[in-house]
PDB file of N, CA and C in Angstrom:
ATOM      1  N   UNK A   1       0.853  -1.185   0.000  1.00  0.00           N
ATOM      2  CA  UNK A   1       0.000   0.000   0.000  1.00  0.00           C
ATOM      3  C   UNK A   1       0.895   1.243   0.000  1.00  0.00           C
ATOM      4  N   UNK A   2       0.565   1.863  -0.755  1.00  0.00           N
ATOM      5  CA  UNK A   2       1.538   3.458  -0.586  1.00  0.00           C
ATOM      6  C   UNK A   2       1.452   3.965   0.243  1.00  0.00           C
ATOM      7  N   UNK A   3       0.363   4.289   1.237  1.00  0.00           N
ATOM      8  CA  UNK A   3       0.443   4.805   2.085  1.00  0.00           C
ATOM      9  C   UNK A   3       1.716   4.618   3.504  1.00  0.00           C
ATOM     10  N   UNK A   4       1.433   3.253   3.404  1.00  0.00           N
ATOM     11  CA  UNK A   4       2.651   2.334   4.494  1.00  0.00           C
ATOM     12  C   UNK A   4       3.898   2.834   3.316  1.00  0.00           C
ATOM     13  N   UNK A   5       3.799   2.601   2.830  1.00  0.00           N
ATOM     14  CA  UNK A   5       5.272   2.731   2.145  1.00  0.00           C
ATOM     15  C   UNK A   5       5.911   4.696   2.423  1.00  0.00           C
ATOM     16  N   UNK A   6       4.806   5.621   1.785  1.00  0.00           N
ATOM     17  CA  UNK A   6       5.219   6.383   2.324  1.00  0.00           C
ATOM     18  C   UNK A   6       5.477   7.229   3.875  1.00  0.00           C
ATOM     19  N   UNK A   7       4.885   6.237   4.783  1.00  0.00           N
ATOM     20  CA  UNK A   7       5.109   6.211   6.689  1.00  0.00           C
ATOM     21  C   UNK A   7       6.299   6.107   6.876  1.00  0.00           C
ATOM     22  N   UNK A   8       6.852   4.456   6.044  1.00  0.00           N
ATOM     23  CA  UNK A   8       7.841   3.861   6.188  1.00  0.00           C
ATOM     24  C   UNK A   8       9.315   4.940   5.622  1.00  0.00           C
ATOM     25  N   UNK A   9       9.127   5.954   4.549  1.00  0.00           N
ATOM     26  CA  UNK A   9      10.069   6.904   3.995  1.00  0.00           C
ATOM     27  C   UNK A   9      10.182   7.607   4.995  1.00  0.00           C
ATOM     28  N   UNK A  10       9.169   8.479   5.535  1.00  0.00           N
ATOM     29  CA  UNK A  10       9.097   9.212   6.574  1.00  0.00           C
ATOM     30  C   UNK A  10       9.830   8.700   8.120  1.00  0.00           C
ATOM     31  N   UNK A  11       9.694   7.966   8.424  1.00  0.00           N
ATOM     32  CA  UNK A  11       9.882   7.492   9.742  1.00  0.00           C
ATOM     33  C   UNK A  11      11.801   6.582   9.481  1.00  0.00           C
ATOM     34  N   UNK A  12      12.239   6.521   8.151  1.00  0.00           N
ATOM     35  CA  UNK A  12      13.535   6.282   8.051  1.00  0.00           C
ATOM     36  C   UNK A  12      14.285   7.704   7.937  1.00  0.00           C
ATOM     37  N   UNK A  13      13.721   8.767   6.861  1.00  0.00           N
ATOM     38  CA  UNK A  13      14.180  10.052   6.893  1.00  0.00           C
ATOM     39  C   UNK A  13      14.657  10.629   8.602  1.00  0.00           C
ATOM     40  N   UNK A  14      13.335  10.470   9.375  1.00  0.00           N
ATOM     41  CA  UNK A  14      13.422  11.190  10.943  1.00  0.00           C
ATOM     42  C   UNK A  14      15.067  10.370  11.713  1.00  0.00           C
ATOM     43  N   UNK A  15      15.018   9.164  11.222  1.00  0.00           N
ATOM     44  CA  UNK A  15      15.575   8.516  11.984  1.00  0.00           C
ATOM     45  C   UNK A  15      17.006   9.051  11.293  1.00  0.00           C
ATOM     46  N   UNK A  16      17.259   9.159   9.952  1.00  0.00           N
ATOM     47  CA  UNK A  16      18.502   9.107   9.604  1.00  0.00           C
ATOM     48  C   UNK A  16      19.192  10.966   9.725  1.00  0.00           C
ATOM     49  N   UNK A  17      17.951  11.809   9.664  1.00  0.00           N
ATOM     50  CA  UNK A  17      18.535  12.984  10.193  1.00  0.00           C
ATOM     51  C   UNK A  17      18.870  13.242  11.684  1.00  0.00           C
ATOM     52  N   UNK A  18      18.145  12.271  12.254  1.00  0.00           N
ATOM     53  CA  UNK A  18      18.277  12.474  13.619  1.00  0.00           C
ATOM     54  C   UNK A  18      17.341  13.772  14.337  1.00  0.00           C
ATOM     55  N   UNK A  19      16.435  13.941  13.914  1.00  0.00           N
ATOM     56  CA  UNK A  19      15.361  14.689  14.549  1.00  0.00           C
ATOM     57  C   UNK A  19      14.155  13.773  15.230  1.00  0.00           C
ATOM     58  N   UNK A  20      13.637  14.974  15.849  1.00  0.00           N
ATOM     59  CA  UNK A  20      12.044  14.239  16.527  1.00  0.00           C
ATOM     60  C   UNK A  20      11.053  14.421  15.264  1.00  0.00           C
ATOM     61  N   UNK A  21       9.970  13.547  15.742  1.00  0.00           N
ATOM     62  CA  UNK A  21       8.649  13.482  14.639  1.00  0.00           C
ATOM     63  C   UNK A  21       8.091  14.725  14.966  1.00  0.00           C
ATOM     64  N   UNK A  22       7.910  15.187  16.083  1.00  0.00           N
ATOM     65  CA  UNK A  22       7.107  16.708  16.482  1.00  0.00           C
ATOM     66  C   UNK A  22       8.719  18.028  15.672  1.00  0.00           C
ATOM     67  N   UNK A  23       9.597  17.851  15.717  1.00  0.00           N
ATOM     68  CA  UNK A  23      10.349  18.726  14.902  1.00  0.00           C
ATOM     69  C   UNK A  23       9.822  18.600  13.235  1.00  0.00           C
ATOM     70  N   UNK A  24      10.245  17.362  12.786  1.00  0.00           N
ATOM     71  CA  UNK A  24       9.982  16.663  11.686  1.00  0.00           C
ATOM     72  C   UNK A  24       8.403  17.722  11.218  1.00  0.00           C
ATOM     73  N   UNK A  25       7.237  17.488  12.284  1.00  0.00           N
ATOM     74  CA  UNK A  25       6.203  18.133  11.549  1.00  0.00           C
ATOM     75  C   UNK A  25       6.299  19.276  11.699  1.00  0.00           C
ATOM     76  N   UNK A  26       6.442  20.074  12.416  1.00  0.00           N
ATOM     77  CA  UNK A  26       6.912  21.060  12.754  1.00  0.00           C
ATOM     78  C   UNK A  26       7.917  21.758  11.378  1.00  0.00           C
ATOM     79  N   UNK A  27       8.993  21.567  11.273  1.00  0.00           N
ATOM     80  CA  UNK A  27       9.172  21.882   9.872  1.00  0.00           C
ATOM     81  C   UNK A  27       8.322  21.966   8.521  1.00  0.00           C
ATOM     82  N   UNK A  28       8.365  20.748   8.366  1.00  0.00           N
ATOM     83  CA  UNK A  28       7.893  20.413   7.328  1.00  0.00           C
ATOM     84  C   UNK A  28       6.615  21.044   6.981  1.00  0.00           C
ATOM     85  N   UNK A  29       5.610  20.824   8.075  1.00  0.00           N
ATOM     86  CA  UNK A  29       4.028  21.486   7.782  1.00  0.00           C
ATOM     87  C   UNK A  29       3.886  22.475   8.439  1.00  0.00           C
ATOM     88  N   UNK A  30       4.376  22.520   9.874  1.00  0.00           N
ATOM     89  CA  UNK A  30       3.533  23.953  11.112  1.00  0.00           C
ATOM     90  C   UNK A  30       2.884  22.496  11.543  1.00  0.00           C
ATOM     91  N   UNK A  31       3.089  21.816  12.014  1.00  0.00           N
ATOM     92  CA  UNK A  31       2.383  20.743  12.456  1.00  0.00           C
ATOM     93  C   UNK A  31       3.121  19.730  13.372  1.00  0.00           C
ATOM     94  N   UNK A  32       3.306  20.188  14.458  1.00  0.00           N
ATOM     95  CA  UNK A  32       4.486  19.349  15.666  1.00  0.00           C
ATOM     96  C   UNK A  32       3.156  18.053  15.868  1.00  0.00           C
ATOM     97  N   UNK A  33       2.088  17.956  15.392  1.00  0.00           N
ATOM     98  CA  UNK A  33       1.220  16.367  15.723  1.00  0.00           C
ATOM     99  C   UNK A  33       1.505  15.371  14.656  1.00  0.00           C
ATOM    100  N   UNK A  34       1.707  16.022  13.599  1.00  0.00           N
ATOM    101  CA  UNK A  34       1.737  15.508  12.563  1.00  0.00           C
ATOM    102  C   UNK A  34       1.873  13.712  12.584  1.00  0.00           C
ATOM    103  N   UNK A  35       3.164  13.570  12.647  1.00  0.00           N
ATOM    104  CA  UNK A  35       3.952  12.058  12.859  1.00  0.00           C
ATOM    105  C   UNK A  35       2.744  11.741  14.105  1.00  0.00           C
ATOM    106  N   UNK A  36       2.953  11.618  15.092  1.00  0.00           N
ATOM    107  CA  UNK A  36       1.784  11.208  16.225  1.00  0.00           C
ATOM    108  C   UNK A  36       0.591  10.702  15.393  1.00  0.00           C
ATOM    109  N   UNK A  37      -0.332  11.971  14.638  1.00  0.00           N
ATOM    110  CA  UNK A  37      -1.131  10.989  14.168  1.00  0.00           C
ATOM    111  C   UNK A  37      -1.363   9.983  13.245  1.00  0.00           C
ATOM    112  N   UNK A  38      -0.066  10.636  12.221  1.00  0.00           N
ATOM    113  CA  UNK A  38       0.043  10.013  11.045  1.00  0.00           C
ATOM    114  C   UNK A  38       0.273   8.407  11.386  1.00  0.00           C
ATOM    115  N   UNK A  39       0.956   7.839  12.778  1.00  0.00           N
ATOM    116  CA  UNK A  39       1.361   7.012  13.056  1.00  0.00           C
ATOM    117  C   UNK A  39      -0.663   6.162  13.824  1.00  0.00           C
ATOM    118  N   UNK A  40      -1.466   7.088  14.118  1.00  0.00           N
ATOM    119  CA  UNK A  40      -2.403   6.684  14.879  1.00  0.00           C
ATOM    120  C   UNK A  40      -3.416   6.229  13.297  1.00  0.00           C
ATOM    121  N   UNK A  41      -2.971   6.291  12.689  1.00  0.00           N
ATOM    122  CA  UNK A  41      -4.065   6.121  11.361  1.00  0.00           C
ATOM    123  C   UNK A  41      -4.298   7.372  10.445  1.00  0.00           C
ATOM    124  N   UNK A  42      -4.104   8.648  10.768  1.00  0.00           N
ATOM    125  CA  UNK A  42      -4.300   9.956   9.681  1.00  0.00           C
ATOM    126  C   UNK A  42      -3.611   9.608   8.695  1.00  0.00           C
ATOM    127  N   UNK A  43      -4.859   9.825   7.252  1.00  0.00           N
ATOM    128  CA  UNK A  43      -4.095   9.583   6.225  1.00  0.00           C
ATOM    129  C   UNK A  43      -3.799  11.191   5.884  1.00  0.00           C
ATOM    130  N   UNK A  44      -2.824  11.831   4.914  1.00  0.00           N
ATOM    131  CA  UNK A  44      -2.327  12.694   4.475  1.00  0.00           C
ATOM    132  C   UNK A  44      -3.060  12.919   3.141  1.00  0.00           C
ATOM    133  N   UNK A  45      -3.286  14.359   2.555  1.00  0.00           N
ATOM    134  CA  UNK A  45      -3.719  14.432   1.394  1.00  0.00           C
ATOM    135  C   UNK A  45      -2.049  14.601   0.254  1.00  0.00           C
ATOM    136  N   UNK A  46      -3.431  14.357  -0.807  1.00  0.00           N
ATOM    137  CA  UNK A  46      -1.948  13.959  -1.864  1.00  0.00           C
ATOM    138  C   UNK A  46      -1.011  15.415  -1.668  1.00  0.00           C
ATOM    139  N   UNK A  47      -1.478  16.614  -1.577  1.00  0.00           N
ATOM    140  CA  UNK A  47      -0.678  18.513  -1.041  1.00  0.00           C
ATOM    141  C   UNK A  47      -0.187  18.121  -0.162  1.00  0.00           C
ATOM    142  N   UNK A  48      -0.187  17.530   0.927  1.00  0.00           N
ATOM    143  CA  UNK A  48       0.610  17.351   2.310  1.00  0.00           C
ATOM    144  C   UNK A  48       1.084  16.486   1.779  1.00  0.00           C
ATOM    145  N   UNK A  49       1.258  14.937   1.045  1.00  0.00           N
ATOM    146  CA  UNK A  49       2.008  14.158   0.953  1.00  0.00           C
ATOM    147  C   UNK A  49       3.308  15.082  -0.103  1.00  0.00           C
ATOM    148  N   UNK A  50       2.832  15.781  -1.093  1.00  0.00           N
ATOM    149  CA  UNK A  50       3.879  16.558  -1.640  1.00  0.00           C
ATOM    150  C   UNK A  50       4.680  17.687  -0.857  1.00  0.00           C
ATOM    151  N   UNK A  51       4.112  18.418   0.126  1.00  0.00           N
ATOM    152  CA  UNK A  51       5.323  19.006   1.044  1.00  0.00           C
ATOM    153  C   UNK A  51       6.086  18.271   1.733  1.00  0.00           C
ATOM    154  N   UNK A  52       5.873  17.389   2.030  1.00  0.00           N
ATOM    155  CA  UNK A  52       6.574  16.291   2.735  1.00  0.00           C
ATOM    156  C   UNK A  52       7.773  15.879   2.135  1.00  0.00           C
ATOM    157  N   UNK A  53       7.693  15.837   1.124  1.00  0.00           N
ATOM    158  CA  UNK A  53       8.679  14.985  -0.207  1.00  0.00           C
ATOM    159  C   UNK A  53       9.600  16.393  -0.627  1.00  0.00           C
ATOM    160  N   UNK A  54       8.821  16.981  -0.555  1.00  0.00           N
ATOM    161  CA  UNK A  54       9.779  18.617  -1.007  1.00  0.00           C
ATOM    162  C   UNK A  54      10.644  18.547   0.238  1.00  0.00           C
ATOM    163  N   UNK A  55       9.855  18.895   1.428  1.00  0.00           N
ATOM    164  CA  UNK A  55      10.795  19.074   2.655  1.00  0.00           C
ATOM    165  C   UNK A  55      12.300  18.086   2.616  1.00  0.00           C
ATOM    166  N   UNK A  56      11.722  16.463   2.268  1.00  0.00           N
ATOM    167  CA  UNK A  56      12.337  15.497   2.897  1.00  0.00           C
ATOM    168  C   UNK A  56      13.974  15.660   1.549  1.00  0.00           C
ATOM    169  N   UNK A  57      13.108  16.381   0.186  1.00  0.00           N
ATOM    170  CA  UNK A  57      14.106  15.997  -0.940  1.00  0.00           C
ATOM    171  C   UNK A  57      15.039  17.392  -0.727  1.00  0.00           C
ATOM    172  N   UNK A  58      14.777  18.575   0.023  1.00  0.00           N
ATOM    173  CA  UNK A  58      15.589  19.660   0.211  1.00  0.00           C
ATOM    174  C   UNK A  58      16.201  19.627   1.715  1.00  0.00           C
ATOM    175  N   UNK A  59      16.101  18.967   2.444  1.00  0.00           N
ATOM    176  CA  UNK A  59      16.673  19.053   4.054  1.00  0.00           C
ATOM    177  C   UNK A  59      18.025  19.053   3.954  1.00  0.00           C
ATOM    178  N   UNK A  60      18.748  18.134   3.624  1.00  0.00           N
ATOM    179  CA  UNK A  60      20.333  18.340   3.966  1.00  0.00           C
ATOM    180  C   UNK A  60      20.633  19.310   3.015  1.00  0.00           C
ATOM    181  N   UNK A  61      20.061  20.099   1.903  1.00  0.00           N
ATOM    182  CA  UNK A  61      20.822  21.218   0.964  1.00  0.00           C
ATOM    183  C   UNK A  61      20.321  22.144   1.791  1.00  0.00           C
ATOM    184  N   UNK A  62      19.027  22.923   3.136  1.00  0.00           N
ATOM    185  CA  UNK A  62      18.836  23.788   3.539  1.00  0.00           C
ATOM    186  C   UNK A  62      19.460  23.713   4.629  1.00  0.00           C
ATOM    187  N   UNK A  63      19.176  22.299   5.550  1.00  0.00           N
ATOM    188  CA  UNK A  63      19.077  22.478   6.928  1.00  0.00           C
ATOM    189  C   UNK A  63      20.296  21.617   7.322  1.00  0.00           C
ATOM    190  N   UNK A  64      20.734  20.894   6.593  1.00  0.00           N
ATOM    191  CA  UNK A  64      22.230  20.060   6.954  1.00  0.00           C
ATOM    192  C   UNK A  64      23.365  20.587   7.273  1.00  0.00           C
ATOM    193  N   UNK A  65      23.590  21.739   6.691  1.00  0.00           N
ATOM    194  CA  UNK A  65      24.971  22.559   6.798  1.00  0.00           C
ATOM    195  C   UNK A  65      24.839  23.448   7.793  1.00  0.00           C
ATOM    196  N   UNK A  66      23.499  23.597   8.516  1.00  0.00           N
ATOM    197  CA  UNK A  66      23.262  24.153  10.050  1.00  0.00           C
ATOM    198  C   UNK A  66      23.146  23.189  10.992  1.00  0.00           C
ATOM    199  N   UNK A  67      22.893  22.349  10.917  1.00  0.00           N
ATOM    200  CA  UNK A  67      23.127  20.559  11.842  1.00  0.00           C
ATOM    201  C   UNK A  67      24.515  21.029  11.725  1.00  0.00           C
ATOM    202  N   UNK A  68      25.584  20.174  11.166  1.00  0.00           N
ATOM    203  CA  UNK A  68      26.311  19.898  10.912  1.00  0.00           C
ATOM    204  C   UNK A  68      28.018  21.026  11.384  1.00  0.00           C
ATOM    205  N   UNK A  69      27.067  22.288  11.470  1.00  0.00           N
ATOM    206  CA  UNK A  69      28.287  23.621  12.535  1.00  0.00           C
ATOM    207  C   UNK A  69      27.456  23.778  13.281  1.00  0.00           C
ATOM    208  N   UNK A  70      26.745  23.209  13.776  1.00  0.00           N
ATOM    209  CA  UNK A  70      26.054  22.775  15.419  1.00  0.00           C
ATOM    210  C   UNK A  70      26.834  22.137  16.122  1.00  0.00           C
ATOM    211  N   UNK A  71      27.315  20.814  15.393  1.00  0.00           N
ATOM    212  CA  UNK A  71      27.686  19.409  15.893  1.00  0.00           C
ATOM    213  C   UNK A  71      29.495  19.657  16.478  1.00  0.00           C
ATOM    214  N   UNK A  72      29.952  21.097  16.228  1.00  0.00           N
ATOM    215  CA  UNK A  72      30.892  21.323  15.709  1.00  0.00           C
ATOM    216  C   UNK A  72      31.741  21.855  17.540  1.00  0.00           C
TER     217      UNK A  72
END
């Protein structure tokens, strides 16, 4: 099902940047519940499933090189 499949993108992305799911929505939408419910059964519309994918396909070119002279 796509839907699981796209949970499953999401919830490897969080893990491999090393953020929380309430950051994670929080970015991505204005939505620190986001992950919480998405995980309780909320399905996403296909507009939210596309910010998601924008967020997830631009993070380390916006937000990586500020992680990263954090870590520093």
């Amino acid at each position: 099902m796509l839907n699981e499949e796209f949970k499953t993108q999401i919830e490897v992305f969080i893990q491999r940047v090393g953020i929380t799911p309430t950051t994670f929505g929080r970015m991505a939408l204005g939505d620190p519940n986001f992950i919480s419910q998405l995980r309780k059964g909320r399905v996403c519309s296909l507009r939210t499933a596309e910010k998601i994918c924008v967020f997830m396909g631009t993070y380390d070119q916006k937000w990586g090189a500020h992680r990263n002279a954090a870590r520093k």
